[in-house]
N, C-alpha and C. Protein backbone atom coordinates (compact mmCIF):
# COMPACT_ATOMS: atom_id res chain seq x y z
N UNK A 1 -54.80 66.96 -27.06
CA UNK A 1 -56.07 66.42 -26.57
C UNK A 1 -56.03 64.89 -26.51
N UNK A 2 -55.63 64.44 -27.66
CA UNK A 2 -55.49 62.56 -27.83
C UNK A 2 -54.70 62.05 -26.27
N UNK A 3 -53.56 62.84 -26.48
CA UNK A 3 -52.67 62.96 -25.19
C UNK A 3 -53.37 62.37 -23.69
N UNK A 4 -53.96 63.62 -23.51
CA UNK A 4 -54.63 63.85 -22.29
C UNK A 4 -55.92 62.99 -21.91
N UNK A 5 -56.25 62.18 -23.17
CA UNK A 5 -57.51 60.99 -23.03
C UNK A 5 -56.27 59.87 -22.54
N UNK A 6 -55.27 59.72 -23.40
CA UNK A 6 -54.49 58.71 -22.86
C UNK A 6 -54.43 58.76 -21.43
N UNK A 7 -53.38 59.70 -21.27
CA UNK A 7 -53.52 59.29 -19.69
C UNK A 7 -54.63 59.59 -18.79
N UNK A 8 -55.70 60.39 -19.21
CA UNK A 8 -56.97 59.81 -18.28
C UNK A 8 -57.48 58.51 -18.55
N UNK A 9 -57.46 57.94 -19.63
CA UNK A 9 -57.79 56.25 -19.75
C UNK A 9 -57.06 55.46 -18.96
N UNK A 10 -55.65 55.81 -18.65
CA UNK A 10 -54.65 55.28 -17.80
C UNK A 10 -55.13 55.61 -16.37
N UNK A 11 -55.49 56.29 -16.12
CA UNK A 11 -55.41 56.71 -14.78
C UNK A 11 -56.94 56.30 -14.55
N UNK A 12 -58.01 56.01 -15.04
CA UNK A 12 -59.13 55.29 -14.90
C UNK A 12 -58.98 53.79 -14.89
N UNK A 13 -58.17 53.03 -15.77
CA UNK A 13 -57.64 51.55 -16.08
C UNK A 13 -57.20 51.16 -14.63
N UNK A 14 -56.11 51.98 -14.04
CA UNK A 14 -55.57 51.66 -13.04
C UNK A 14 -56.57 51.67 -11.86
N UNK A 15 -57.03 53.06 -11.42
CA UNK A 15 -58.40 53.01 -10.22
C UNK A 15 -59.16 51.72 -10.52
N UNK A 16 -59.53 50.87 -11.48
CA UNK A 16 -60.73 49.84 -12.06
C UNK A 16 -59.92 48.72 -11.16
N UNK A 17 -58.49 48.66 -11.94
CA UNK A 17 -57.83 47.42 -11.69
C UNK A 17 -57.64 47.62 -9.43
N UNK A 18 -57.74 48.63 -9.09
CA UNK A 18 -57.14 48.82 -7.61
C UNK A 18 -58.81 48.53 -7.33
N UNK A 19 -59.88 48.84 -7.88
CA UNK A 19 -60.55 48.54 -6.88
C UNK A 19 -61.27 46.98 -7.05
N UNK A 20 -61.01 46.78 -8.10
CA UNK A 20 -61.14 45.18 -8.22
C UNK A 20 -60.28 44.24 -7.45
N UNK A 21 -59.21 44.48 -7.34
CA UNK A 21 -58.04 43.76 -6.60
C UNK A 21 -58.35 43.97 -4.43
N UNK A 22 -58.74 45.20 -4.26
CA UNK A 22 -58.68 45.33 -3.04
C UNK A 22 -60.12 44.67 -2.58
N UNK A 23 -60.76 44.06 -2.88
CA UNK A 23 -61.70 42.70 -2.60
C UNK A 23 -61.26 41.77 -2.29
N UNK A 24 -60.02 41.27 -3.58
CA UNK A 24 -59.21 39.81 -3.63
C UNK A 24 -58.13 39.95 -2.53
N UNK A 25 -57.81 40.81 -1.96
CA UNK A 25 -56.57 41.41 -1.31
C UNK A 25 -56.95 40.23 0.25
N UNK A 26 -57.76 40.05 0.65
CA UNK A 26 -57.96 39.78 1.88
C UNK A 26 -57.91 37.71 1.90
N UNK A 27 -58.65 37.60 0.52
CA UNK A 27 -58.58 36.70 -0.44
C UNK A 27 -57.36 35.90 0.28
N UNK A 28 -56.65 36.34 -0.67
CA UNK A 28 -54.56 36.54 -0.47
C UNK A 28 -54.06 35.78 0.41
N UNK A 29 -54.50 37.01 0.57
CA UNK A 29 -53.97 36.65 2.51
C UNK A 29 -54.58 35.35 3.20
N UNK A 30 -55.95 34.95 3.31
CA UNK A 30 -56.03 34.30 4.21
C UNK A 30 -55.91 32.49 3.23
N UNK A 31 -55.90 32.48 2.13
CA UNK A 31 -55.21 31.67 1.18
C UNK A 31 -53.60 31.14 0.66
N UNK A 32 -53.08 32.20 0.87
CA UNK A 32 -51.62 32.63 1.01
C UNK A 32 -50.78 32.63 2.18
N UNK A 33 -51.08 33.95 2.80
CA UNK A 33 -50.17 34.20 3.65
C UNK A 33 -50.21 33.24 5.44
N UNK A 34 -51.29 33.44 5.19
CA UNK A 34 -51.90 32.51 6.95
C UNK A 34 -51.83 30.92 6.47
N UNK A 35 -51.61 30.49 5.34
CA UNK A 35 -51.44 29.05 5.74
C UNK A 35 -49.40 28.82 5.71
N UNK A 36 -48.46 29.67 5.12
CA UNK A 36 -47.35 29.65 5.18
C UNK A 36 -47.20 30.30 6.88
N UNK A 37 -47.77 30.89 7.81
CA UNK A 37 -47.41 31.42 8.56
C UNK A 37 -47.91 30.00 9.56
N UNK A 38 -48.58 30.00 9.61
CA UNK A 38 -49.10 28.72 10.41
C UNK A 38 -47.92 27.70 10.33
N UNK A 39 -47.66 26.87 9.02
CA UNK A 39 -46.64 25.89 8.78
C UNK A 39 -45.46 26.50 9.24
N UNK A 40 -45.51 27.88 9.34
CA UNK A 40 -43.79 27.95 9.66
C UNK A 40 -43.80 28.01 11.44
N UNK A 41 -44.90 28.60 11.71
CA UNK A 41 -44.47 28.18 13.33
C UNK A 41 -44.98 26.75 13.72
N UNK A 42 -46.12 25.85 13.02
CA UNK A 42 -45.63 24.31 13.57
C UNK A 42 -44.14 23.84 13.54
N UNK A 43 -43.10 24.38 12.08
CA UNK A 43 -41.80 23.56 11.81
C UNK A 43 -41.24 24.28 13.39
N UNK A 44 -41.31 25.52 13.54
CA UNK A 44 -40.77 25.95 14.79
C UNK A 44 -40.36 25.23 15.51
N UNK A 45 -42.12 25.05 15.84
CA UNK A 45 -42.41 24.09 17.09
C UNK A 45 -41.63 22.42 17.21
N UNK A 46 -42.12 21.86 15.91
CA UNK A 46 -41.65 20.51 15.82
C UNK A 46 -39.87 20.49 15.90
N UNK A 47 -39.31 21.81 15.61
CA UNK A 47 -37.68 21.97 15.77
C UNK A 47 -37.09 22.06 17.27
N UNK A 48 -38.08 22.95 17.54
CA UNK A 48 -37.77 22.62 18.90
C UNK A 48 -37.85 21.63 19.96
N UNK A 49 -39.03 20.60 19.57
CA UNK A 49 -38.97 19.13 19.95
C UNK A 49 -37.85 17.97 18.97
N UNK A 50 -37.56 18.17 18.28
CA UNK A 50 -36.73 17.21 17.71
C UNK A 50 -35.26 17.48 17.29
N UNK A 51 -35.08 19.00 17.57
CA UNK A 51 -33.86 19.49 17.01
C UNK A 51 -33.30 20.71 17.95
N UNK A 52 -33.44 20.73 19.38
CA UNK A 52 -33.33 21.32 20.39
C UNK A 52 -31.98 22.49 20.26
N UNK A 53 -30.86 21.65 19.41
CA UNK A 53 -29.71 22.48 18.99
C UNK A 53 -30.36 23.43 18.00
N UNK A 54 -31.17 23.29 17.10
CA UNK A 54 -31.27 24.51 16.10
C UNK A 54 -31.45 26.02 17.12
N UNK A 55 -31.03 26.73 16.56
CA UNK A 55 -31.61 27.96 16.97
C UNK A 55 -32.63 28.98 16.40
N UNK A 56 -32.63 30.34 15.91
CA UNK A 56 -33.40 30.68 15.55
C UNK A 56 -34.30 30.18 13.99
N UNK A 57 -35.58 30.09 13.21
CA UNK A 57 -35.19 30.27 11.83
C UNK A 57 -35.00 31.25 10.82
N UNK A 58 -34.68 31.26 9.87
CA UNK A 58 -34.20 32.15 8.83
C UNK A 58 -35.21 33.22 8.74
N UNK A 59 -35.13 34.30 8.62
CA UNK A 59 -36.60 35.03 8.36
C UNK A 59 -35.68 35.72 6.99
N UNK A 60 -36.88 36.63 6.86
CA UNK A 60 -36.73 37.45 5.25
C UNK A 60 -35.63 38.24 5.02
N UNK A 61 -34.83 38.81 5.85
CA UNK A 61 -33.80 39.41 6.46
C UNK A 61 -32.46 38.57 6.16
N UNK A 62 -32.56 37.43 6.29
CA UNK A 62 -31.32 36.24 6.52
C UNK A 62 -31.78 35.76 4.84
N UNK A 63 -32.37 35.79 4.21
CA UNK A 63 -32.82 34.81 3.11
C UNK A 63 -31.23 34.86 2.38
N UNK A 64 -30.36 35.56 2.16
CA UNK A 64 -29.27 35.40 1.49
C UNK A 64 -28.08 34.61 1.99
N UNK A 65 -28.31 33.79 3.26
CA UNK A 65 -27.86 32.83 3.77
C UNK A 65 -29.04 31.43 3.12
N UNK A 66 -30.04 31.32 2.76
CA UNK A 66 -30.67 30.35 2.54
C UNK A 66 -30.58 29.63 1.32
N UNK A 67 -29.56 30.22 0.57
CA UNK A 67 -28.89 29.56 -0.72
C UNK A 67 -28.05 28.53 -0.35
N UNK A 68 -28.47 27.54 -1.01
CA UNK A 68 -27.72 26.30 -1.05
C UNK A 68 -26.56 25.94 -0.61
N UNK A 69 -25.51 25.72 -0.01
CA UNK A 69 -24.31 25.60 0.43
C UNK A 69 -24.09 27.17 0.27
N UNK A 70 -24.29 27.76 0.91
CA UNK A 70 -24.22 29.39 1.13
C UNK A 70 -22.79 29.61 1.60
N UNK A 71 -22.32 28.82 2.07
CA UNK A 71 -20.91 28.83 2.64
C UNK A 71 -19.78 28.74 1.70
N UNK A 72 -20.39 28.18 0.70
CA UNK A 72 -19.35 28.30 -0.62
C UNK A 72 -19.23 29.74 -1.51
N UNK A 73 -20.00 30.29 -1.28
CA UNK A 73 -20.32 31.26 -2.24
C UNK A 73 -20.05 32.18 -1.72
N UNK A 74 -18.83 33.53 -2.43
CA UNK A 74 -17.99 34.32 -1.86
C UNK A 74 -18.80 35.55 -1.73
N UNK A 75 -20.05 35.30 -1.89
CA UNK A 75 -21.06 36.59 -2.04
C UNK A 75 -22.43 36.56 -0.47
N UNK A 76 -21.68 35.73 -0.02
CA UNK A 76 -21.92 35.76 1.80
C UNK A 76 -20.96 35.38 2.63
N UNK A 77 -20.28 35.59 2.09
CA UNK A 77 -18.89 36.18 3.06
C UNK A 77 -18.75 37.04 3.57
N UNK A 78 -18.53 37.74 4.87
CA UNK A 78 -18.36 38.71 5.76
C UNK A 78 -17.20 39.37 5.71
N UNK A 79 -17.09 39.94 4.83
CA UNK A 79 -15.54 40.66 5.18
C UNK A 79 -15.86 42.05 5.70
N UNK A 80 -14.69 42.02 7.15
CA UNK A 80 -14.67 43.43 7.50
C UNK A 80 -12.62 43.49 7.05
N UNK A 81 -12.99 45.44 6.80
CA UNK A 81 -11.38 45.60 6.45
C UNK A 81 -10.93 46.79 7.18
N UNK A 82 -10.12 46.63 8.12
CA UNK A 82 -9.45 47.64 9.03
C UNK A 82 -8.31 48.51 8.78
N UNK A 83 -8.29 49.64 9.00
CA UNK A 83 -6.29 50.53 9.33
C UNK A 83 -6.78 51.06 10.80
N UNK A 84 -5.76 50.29 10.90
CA UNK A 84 -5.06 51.01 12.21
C UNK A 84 -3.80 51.89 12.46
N UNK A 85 -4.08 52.72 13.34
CA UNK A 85 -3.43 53.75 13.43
C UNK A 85 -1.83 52.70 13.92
N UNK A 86 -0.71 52.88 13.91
CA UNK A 86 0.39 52.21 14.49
C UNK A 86 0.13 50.51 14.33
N UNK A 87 1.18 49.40 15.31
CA UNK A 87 1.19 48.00 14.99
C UNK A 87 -0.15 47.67 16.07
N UNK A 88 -0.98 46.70 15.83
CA UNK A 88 -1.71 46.37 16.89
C UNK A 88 -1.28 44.58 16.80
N UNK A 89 -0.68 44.38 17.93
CA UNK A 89 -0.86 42.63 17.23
C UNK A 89 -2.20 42.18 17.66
N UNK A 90 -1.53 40.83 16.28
CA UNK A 90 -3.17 40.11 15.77
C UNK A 90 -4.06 39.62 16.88
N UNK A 91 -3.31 39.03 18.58
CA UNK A 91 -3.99 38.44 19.02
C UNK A 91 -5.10 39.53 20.10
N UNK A 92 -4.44 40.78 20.25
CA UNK A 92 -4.93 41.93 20.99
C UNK A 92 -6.50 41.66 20.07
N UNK A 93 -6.08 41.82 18.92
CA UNK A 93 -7.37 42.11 17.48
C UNK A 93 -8.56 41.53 17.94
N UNK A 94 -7.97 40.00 17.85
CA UNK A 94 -8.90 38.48 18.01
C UNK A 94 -9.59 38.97 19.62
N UNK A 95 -8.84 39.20 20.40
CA UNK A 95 -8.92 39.25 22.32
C UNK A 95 -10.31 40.29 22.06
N UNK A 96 -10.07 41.57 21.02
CA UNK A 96 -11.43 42.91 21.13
C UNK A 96 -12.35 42.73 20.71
N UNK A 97 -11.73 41.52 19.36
CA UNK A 97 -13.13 41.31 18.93
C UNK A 97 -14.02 40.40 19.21
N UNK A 98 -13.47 39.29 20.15
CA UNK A 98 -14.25 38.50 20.78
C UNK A 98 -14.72 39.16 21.82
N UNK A 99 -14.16 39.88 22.82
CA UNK A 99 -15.16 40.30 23.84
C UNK A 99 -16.00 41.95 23.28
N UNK A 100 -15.59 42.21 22.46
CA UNK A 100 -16.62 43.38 22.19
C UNK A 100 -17.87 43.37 20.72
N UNK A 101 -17.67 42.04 20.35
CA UNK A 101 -18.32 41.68 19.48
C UNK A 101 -19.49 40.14 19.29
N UNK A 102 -18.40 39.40 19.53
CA UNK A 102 -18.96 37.92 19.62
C UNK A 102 -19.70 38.19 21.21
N UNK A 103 -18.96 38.27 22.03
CA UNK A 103 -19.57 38.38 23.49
C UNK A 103 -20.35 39.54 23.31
N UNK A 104 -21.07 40.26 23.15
CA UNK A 104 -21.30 41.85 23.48
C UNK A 104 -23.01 41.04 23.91
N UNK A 105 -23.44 41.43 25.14
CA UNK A 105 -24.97 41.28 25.23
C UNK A 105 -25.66 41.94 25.72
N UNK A 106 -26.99 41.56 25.54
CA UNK A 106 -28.51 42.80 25.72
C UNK A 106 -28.34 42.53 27.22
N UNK A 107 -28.88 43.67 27.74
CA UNK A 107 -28.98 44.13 29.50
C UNK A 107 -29.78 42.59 29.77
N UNK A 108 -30.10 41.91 29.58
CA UNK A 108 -30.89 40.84 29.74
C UNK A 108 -30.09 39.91 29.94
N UNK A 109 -29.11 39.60 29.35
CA UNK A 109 -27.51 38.77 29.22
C UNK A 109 -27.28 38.02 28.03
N UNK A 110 -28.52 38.45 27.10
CA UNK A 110 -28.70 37.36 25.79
C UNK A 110 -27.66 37.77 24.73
N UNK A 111 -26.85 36.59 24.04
CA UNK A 111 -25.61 37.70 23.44
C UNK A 111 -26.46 38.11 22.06
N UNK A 112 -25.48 39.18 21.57
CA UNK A 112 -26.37 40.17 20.73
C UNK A 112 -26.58 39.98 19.62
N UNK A 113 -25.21 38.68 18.93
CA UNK A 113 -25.28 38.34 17.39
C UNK A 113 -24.85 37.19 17.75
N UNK A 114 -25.65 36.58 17.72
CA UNK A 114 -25.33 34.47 18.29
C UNK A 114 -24.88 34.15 16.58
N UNK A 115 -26.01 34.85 15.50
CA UNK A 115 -25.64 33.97 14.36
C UNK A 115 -24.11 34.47 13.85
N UNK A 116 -23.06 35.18 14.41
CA UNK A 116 -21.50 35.05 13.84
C UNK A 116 -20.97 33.81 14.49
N UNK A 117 -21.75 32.93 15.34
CA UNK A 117 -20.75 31.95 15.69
C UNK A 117 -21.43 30.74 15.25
N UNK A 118 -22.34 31.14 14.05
CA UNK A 118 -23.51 29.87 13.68
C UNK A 118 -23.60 29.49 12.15
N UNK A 119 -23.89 28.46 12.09
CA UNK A 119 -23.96 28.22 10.86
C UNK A 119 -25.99 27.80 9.91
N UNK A 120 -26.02 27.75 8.70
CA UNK A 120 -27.33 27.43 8.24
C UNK A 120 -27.05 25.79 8.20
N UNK A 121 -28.72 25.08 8.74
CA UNK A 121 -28.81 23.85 8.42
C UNK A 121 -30.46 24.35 7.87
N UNK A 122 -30.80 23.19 6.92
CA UNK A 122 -31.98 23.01 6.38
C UNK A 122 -32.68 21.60 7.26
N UNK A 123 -33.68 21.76 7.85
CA UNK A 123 -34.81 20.86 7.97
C UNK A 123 -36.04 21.17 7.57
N UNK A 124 -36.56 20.26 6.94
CA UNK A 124 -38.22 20.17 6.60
C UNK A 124 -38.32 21.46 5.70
N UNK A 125 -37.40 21.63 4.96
CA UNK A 125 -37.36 22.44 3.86
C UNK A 125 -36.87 24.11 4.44
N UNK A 126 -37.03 24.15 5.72
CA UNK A 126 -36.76 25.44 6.48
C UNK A 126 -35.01 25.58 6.65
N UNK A 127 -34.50 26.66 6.65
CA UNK A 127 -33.45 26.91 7.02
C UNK A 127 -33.76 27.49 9.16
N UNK A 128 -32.26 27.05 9.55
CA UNK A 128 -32.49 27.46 10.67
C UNK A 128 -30.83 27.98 11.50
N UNK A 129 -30.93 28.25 11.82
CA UNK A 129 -29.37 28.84 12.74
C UNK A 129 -28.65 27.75 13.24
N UNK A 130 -28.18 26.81 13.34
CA UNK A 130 -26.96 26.12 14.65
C UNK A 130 -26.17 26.91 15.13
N UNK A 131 -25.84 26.39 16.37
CA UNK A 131 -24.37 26.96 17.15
C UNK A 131 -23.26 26.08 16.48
N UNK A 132 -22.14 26.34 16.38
CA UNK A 132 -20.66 25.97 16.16
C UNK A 132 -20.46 24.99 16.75
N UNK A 133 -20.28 24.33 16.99
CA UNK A 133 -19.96 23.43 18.42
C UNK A 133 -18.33 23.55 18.95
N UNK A 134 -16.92 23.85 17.66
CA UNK A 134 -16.10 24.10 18.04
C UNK A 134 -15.85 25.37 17.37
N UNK A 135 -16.85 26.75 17.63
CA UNK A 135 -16.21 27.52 17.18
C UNK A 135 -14.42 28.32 17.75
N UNK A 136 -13.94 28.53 16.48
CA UNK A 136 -12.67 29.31 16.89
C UNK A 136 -12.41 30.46 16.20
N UNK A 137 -11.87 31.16 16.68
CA UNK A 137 -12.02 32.97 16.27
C UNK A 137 -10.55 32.86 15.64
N UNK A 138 -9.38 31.54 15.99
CA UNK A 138 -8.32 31.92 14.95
C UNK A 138 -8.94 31.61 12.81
N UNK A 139 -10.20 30.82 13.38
CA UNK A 139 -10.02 30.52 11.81
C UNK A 139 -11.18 31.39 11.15
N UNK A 140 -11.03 32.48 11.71
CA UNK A 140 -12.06 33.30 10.90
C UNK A 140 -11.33 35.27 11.00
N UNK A 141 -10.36 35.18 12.09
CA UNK A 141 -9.32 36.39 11.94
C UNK A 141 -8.57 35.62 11.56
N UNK A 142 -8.13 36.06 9.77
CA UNK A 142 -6.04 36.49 9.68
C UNK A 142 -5.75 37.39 9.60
């Protein structure tokens, strides 16, 4: 019996706390979430007037590129690891995977993964995409 008051006290505690909170919920949001959403599409905007090379910015998805010199750290590193059936030489490799990977684009002509040939820069506290300027596909296949 003691039991069964427990978790109905629990299960009343919680309904109290959900319906107190779903008042503040909207709260939140327009305190919270709409003034970070706003600032992030002015930096957009102002990137695209002052920093025309950036490309996309980082969204929630990419955040494990938004660590600090991310490029140092062997825990965003891309490794892919292949067997192949018989010898394939290396440059055939480099030749497939540039045109069926780096090149590959949407019916539109937009290529499909711009950020493998890009790197993270930080402005105005935002992370954002660059292009390579000399990317090369020998120094990223051995």
């Amino acid at each position: 019996m003691e039991r069964k008051c427990e978790h109905i006290s629990k299960k009343l505690l919680a309904l109290i706390l959900v319906l107190f909170a779903i008042p503040i919920l909207p709260i939140q949001l327009i305190v919270v979430v709409l003034p970070n959403l706003i600032i992030r599409r002015i930096v957009r905007f102002l990137a695209s007037v002052f920093h025309p090379e950036f490309s996309k910015i980082l969204t929630h998805r990419s955040t494990n590129f938004s660590v600090e010199e991310s490029h140092t750290h062997r825990e965003n590193a891309i490794l892919i690891d292949n067997i192949f059936e018989g010898n394939v030489p290396l440059e055939q490799l480099k030749e497939n995977f540039n045109e069926k990977i780096l090149n590959r684009r949407f019916s539109n002509g937009e290529i499909q993964y711009p950020e493998l040939k890009q790197f993270v820069v930080s402005w105005m506290n935002f992370k954002f995409w660059k292009n390579e300027d000399n990317f090369d596909i020998n120094e990223h296949i051995i």
